[in-house]
C-alpha atoms as a PDB file:
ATOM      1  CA  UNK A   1     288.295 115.249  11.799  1.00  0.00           C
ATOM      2  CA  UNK A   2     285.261 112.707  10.147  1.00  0.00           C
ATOM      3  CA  UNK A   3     284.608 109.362  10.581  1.00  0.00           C
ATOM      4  CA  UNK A   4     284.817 109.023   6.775  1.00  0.00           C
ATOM      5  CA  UNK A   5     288.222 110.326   6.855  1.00  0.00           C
ATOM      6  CA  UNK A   6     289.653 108.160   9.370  1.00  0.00           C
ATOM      7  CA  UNK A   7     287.749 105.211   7.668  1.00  0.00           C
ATOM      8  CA  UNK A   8     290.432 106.146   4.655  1.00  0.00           C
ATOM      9  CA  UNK A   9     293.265 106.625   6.595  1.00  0.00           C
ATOM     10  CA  UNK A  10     292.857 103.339   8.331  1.00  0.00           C
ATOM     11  CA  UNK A  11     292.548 101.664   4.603  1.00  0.00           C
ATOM     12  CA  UNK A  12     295.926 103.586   3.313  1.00  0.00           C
ATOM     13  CA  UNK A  13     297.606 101.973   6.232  1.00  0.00           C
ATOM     14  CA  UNK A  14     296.698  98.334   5.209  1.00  0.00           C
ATOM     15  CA  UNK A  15     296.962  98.247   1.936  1.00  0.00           C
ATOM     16  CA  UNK A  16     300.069 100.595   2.179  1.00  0.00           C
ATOM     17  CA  UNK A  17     298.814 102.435  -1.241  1.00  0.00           C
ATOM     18  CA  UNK A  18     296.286 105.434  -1.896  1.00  0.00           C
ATOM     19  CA  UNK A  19     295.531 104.314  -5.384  1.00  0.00           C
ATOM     20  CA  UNK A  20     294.591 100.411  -4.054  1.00  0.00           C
ATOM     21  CA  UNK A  21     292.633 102.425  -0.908  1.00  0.00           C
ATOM     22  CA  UNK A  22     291.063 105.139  -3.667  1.00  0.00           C
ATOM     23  CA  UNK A  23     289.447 101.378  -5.407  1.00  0.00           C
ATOM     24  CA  UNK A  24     288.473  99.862  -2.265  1.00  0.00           C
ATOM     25  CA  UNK A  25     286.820 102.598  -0.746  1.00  0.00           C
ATOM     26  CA  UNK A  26     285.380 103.715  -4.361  1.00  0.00           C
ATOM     27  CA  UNK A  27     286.720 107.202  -4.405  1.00  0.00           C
ATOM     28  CA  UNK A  28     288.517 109.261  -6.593  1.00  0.00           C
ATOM     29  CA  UNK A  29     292.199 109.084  -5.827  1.00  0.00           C
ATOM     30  CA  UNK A  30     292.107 112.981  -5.692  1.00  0.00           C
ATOM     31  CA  UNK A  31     289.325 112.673  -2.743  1.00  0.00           C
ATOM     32  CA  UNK A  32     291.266 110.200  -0.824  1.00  0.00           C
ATOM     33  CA  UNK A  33     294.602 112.311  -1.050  1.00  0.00           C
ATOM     34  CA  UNK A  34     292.219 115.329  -0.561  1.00  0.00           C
ATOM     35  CA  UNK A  35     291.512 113.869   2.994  1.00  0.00           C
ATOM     36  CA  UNK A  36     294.887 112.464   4.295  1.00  0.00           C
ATOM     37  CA  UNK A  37     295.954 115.927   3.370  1.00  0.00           C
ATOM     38  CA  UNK A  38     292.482 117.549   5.777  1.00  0.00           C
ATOM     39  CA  UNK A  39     294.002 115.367   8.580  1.00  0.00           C
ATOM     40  CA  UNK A  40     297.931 116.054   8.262  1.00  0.00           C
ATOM     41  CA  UNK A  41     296.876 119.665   8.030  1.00  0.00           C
ATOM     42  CA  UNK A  42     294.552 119.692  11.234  1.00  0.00           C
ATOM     43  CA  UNK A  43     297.289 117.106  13.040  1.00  0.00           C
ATOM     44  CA  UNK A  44     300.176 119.591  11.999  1.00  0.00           C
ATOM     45  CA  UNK A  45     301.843 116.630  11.270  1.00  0.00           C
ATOM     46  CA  UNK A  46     302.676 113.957   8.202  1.00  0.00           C
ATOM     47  CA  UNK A  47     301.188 110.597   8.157  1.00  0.00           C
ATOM     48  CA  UNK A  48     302.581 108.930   5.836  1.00  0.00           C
ATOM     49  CA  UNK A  49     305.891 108.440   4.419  1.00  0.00           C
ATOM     50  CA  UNK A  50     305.897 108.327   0.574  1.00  0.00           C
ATOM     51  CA  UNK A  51     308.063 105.040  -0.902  1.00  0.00           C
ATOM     52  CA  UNK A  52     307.996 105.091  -4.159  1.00  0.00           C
ATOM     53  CA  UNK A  53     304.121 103.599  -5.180  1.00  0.00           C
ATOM     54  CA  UNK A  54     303.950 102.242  -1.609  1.00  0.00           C
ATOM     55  CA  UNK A  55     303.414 104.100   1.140  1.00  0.00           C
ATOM     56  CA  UNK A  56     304.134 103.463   5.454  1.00  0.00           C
ATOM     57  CA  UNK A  57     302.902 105.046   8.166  1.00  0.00           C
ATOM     58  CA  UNK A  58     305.187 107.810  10.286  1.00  0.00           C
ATOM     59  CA  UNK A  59     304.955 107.352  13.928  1.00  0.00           C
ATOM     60  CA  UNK A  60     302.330 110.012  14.390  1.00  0.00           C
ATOM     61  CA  UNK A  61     301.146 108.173  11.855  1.00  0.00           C
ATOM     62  CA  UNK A  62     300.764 104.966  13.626  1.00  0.00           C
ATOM     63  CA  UNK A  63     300.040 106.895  16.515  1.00  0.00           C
ATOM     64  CA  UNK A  64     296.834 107.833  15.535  1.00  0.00           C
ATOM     65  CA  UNK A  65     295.853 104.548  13.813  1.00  0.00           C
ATOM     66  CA  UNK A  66     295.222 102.856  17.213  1.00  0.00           C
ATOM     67  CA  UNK A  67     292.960 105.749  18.131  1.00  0.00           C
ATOM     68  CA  UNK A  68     291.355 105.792  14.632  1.00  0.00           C
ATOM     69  CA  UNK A  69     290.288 102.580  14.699  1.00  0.00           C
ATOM     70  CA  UNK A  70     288.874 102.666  18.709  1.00  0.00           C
ATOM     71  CA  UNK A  71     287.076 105.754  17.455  1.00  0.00           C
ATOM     72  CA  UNK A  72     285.166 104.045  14.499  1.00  0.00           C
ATOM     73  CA  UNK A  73     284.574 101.161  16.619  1.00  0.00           C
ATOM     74  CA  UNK A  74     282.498 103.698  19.499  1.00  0.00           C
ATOM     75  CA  UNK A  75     280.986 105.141  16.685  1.00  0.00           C
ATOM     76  CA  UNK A  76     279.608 101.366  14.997  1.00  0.00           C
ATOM     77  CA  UNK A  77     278.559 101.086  19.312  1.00  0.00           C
ATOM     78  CA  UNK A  78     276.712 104.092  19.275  1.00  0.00           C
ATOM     79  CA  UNK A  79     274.700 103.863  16.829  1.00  0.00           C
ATOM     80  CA  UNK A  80     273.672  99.968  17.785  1.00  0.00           C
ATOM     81  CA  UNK A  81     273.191 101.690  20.890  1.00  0.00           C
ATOM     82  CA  UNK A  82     270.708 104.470  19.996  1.00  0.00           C
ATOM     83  CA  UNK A  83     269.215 102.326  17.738  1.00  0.00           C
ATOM     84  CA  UNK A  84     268.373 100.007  20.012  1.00  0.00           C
ATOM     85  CA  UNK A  85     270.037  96.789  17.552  1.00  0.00           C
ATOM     86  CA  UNK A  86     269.852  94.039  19.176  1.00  0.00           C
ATOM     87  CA  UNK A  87     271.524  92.056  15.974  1.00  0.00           C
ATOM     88  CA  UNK A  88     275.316  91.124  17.071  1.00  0.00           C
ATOM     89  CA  UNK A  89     277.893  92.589  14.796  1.00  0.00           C
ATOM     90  CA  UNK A  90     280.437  94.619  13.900  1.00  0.00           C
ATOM     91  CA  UNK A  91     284.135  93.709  15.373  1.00  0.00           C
ATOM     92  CA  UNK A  92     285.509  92.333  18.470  1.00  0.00           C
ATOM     93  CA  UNK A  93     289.165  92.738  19.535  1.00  0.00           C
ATOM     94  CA  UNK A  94     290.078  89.840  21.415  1.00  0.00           C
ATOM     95  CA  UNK A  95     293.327  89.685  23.280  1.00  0.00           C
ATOM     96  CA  UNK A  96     294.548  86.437  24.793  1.00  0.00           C
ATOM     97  CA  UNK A  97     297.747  84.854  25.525  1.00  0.00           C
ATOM     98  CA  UNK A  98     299.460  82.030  23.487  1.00  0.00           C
ATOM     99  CA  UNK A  99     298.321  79.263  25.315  1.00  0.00           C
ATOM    100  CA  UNK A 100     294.455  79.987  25.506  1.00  0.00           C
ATOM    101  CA  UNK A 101     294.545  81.328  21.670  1.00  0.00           C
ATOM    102  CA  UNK A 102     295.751  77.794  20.493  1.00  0.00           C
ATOM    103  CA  UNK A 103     294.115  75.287  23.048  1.00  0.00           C
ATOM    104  CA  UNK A 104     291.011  76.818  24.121  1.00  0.00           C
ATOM    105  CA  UNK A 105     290.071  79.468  21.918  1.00  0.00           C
ATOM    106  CA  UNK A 106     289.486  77.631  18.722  1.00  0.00           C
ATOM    107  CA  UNK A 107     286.375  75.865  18.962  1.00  0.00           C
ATOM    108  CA  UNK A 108     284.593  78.601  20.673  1.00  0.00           C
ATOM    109  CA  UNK A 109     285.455  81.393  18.154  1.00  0.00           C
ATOM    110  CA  UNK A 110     284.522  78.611  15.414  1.00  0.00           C
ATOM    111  CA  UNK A 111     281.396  78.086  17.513  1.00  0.00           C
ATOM    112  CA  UNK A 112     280.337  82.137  17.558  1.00  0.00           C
ATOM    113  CA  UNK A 113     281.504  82.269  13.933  1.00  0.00           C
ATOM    114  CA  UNK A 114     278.816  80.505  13.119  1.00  0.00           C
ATOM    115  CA  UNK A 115     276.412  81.831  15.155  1.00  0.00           C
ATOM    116  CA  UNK A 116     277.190  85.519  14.496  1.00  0.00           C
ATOM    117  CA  UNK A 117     278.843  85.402  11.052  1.00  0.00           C
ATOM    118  CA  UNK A 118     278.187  89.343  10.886  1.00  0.00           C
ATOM    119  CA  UNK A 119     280.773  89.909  13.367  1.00  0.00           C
ATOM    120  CA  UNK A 120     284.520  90.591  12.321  1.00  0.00           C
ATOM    121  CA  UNK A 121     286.624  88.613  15.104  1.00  0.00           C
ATOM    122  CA  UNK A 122     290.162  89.791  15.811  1.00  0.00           C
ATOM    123  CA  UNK A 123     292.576  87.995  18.093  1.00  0.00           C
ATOM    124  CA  UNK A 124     295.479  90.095  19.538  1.00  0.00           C
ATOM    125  CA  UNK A 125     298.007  87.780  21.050  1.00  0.00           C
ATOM    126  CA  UNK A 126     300.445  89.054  23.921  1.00  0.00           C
ATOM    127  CA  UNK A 127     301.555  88.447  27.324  1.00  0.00           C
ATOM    128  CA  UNK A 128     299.010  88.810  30.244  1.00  0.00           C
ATOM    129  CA  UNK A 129     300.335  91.864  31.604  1.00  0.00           C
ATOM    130  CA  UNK A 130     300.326  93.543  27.615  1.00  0.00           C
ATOM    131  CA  UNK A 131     296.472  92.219  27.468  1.00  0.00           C
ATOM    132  CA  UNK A 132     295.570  93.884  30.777  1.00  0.00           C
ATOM    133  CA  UNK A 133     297.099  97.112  29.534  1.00  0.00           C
ATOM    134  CA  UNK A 134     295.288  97.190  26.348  1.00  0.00           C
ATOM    135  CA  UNK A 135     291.917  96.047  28.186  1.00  0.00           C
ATOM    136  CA  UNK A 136     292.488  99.405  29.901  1.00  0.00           C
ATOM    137  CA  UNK A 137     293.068 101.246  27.223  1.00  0.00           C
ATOM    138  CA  UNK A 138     290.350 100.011  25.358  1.00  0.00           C
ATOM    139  CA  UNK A 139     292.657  98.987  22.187  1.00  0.00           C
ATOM    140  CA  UNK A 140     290.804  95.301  22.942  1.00  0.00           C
ATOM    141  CA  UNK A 141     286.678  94.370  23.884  1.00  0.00           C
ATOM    142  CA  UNK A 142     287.212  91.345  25.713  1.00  0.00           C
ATOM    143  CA  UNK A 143     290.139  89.715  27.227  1.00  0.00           C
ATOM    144  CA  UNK A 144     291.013  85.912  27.932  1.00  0.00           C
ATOM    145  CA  UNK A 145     293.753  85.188  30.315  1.00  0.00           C
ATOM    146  CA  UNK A 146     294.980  82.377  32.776  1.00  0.00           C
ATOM    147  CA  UNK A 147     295.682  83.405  35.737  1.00  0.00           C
ATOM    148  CA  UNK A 148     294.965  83.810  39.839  1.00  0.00           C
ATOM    149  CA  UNK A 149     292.008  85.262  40.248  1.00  0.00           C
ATOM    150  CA  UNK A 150     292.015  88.861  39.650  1.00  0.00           C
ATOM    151  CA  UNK A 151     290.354  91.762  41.195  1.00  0.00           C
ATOM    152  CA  UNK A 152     291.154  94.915  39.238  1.00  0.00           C
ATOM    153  CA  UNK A 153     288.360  97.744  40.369  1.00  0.00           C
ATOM    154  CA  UNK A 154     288.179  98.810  36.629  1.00  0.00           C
ATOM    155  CA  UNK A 155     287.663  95.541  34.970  1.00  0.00           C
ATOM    156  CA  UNK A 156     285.102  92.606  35.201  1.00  0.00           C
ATOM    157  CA  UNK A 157     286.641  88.987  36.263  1.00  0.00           C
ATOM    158  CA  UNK A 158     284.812  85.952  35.476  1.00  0.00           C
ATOM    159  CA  UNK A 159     286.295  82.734  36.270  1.00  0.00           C
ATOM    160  CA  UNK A 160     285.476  79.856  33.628  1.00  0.00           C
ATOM    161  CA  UNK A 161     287.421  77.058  34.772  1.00  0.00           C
ATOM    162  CA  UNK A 162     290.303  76.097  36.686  1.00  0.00           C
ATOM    163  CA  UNK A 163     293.652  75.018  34.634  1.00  0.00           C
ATOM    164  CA  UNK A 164     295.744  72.344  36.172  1.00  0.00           C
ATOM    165  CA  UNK A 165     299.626  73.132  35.793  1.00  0.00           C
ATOM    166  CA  UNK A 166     301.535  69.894  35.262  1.00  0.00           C
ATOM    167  CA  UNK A 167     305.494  68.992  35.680  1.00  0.00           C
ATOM    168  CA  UNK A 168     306.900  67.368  32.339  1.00  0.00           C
ATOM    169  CA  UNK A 169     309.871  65.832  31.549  1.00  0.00           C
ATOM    170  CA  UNK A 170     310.739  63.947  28.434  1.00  0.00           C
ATOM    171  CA  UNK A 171     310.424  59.693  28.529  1.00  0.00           C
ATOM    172  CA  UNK A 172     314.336  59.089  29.290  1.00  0.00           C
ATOM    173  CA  UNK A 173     313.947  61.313  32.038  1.00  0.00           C
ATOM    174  CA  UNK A 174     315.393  59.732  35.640  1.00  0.00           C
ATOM    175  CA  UNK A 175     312.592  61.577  37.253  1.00  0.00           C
ATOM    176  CA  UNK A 176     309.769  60.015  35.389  1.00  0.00           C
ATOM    177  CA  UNK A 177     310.339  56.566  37.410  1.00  0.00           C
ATOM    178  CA  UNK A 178     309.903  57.861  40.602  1.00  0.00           C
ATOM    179  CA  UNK A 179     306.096  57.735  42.378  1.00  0.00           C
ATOM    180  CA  UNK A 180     306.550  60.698  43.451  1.00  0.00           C
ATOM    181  CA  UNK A 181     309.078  63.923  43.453  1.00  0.00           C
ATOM    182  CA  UNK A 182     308.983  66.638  45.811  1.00  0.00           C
ATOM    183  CA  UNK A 183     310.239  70.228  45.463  1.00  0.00           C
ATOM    184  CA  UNK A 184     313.990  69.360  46.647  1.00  0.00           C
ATOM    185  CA  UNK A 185     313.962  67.137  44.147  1.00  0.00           C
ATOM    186  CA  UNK A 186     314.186  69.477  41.878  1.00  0.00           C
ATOM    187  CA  UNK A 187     317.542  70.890  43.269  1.00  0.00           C
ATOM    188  CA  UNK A 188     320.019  71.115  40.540  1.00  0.00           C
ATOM    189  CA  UNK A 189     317.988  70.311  37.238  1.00  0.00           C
ATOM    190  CA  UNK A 190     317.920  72.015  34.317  1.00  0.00           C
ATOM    191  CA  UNK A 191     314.777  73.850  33.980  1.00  0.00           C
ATOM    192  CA  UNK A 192     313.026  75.073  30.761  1.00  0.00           C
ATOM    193  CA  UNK A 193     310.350  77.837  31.269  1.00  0.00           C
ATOM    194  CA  UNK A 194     307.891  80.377  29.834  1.00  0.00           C
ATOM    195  CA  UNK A 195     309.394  83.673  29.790  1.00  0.00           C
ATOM    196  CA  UNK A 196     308.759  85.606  32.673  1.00  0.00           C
ATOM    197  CA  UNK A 197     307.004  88.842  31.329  1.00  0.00           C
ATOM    198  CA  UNK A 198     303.596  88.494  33.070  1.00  0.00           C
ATOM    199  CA  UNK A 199     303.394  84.535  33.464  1.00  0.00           C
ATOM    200  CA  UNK A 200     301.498  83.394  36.712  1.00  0.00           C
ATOM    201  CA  UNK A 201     302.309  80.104  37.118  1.00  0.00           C
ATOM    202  CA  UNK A 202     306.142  80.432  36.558  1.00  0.00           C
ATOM    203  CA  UNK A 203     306.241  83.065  39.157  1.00  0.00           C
ATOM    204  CA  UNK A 204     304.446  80.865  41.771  1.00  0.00           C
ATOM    205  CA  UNK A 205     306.633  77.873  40.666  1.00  0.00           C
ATOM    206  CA  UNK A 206     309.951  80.634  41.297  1.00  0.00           C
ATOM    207  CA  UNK A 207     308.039  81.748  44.667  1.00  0.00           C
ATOM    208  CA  UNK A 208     307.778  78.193  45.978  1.00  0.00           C
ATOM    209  CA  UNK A 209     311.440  77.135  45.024  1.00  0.00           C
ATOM    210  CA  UNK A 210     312.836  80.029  46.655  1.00  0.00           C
ATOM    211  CA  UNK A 211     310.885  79.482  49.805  1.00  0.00           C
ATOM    212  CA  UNK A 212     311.908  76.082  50.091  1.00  0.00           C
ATOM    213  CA  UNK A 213     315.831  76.808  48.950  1.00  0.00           C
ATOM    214  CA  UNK A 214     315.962  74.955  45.936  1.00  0.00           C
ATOM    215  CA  UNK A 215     317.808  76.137  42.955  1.00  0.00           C
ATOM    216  CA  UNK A 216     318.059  74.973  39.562  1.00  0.00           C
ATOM    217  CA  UNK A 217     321.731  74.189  37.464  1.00  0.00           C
ATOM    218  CA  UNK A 218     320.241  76.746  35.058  1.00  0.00           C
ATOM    219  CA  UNK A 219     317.183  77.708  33.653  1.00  0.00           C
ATOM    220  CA  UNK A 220     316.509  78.298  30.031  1.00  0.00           C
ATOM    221  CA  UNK A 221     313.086  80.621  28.647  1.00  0.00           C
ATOM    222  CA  UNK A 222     311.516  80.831  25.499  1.00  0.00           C
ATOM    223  CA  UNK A 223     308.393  82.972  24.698  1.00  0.00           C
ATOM    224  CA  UNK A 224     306.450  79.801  22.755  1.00  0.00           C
ATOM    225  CA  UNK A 225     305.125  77.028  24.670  1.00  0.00           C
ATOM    226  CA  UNK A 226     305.938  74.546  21.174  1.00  0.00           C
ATOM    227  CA  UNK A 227     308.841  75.439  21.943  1.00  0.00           C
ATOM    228  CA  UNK A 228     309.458  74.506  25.363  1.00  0.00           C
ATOM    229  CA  UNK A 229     308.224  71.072  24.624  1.00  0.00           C
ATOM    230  CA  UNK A 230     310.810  69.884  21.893  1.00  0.00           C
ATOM    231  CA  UNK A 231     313.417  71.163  24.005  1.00  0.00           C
ATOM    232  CA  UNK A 232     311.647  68.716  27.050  1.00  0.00           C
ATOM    233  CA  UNK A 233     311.099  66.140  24.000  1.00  0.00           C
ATOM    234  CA  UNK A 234     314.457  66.189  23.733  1.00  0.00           C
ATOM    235  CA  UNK A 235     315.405  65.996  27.060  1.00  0.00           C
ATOM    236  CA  UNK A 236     317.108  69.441  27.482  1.00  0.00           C
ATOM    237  CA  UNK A 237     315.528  70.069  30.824  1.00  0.00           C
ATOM    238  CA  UNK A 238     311.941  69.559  32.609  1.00  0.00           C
ATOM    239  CA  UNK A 239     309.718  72.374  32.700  1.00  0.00           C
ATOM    240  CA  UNK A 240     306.001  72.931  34.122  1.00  0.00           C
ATOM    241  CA  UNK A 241     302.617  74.211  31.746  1.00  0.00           C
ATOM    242  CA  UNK A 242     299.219  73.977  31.585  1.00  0.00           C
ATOM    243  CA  UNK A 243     298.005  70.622  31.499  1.00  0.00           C
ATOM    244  CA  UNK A 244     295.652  71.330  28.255  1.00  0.00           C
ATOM    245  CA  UNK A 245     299.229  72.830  26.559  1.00  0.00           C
ATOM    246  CA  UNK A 246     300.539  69.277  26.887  1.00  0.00           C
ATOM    247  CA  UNK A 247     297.735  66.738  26.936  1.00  0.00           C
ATOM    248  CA  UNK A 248     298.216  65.746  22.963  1.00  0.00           C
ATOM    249  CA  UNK A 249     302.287  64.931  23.991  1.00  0.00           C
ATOM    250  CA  UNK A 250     301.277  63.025  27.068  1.00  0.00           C
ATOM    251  CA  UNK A 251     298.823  61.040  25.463  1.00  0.00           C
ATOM    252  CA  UNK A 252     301.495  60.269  22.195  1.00  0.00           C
ATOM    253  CA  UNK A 253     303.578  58.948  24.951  1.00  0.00           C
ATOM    254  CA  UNK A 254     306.144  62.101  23.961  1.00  0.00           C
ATOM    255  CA  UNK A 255     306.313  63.580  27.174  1.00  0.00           C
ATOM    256  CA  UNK A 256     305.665  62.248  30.947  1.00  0.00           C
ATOM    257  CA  UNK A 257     304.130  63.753  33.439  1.00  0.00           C
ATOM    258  CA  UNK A 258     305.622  63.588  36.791  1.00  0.00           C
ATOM    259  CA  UNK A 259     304.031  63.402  39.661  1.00  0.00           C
ATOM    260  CA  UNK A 260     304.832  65.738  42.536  1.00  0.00           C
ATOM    261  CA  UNK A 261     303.407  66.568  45.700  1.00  0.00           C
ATOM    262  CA  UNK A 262     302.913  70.547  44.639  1.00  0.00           C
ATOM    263  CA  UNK A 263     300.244  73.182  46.022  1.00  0.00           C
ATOM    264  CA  UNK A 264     297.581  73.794  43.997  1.00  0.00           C
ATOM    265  CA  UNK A 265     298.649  76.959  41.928  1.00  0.00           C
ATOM    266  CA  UNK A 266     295.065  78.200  41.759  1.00  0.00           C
ATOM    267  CA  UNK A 267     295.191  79.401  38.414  1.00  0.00           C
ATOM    268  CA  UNK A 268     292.027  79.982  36.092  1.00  0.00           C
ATOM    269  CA  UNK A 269     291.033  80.643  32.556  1.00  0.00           C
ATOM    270  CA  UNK A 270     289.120  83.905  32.930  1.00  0.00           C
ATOM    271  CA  UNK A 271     287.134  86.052  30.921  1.00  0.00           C
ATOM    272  CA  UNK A 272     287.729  89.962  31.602  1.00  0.00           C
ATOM    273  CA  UNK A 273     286.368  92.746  30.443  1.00  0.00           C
ATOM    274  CA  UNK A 274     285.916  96.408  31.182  1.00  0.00           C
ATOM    275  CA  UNK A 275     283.305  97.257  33.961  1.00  0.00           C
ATOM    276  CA  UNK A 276     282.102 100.952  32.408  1.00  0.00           C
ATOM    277  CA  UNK A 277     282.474  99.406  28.969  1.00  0.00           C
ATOM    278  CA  UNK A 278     278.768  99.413  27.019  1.00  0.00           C
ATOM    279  CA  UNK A 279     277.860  95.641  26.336  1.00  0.00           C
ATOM    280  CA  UNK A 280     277.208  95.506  22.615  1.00  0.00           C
ATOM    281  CA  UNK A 281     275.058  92.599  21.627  1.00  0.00           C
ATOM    282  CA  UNK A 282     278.591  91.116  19.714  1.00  0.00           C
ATOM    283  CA  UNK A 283     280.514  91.640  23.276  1.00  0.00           C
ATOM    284  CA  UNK A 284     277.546  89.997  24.905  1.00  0.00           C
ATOM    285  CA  UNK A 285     277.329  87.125  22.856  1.00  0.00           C
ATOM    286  CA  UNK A 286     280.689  86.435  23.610  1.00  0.00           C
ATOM    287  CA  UNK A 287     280.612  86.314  26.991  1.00  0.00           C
ATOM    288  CA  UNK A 288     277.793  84.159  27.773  1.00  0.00           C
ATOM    289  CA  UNK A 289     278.710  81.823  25.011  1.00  0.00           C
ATOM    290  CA  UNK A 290     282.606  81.599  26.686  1.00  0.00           C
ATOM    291  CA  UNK A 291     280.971  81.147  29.893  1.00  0.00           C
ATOM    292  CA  UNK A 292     278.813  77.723  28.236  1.00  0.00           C
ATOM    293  CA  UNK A 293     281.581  76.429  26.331  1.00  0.00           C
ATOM    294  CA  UNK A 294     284.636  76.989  28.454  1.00  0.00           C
ATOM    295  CA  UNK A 295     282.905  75.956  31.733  1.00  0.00           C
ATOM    296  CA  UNK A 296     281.879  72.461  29.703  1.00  0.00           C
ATOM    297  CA  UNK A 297     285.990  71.725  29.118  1.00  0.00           C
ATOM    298  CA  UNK A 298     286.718  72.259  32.464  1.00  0.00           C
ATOM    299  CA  UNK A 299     289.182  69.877  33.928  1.00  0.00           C
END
């Protein structure tokens, strides 16, 4: 097995075609079938699945193309490494869940694009316990979640800055007139939440409601946070997010924020990576630049 062999196989599997791959990689379509063949024949196993012109990955096939690509990423490390390059670049797998990816994220990944424009920046969205699991198994560099504070031996846990969670409901909303709710106030509503896959602040919310014996008519989950809000917009229930999530609807006078005598959830945007992992000038760059620009939008 070569690098330059798995460089091919990872460009048959996006552009789905040896002939297209053969052009990219400027090879004769002979050499490029000559090594898929090299690999199948060392693997003991097929690939690729032959579709007509096009062509898809097998499951061994797909398999292999999350180690391929981890593999050619230790080897760009290595060398900067040995070298001694101090010059960011290369790519970065970032993984980070919906909310951070659309309300914190942009501006500093616009902000190191221009800074490092020799680095290739990937964002891998997913739930928090998905992005944890790929941290570990090194299928991302750097990971951005919201959470508690966590203390995982094999991973690095930098707090940037703590996220308020708010209570919403839409403007015609009975509770939105009161100065104040408490938690058996909520007793019989209709509740609209993230799903529950790995979400921090919905499980604290669930914690504290069954401590104090208070249970919703019925709640209702969807897995996108634009989502939630039109439902709340439209008064289908009230539901609870990060304050930055719903800021831009608050301030349009679209949704209402209710006030509510709750314990501070103690959740923060952190920055995690993995604590053996080699710090490549492109990993480094990110992480003191988050720590800068995230700390400075702190609520």
């Amino acid at each position: 097995m070569e690098l330059q062999q798995l460089k091919t196989f990872i460009t048959i599997a996006k552009v789905s075609s040896f002939t297209k791959a053969a052009e990219l990689l400027d090879y004769a379509q002979s050499s490029v079938s000559g090594q898929i063949r090299a690999l199948e024949e060392e693997f003991e196993v097929r690939l690729f699945e032959r579709l007509g012109r096009a062509v898809c990955l097998t499951e061994e096939g797909k398999r292999l193309l999350v180690y391929a690509e981890q593999l050619l990423k230790l080897a760009e490390e290595t060398k900067d490494s040995v070298t001694g390059s101090t010059q960011p670049r290369g790519t970065l797998i970032i993984g980070a869940p919906e909310s951070l990816s659309v309300f914190r994220l942009p501006e500093l990944l616009k902000e190191y694009r221009s800074r490092f424009p020799n680095v290739k920046l990937v964002l891998k969205l997913g739930s928090c316990r998905d992005i944890l699991s790929w941290l570990k198994k090194s299928i991302i560099d750097i990971a951005f979640l919201m959470d508690t504070p966590l203390d995982v031996p094999s991973l690095v846990s930098k707090c940037l800055c703590q996220e308020q969670i708010v209570l919403i409901a839409g403007n015609d909303h009975f509770m939105t007139n009161k100065n104040t709710i408490e938690l058996k106030d909520l007793e019989g509503e209709d509740l609209i939440l993230v799903e529950e896959d790995g979400c921090c602040y919905r499980m604290i919310f669930e914690s504290l409601m069954a401590e104090a014996g208070v249970y919703p008519s019925s709640i209702q989950e969807f897995g996108s946070v634009e989502m939630i809000k039109k439902c709340v917009i439209s008064g289908l229930g009230v539901s609870i997010l990060p304050l930055i999530s719903v800021e831009k609807e608050i301030r349009d006078g679209q949704l209402k924020e209710i006030s509510w005598s709750s314990p501070d959830f103690n959740i923060h945007t952190q920055i995690l990576y993995c604590r053996n992992k080699w710090l490549s000038p492109a990993l480094s760059a990110m992480i003191e630049l988050s720590k800068q620009h995230i700390k400075n939008k702190s609520i």
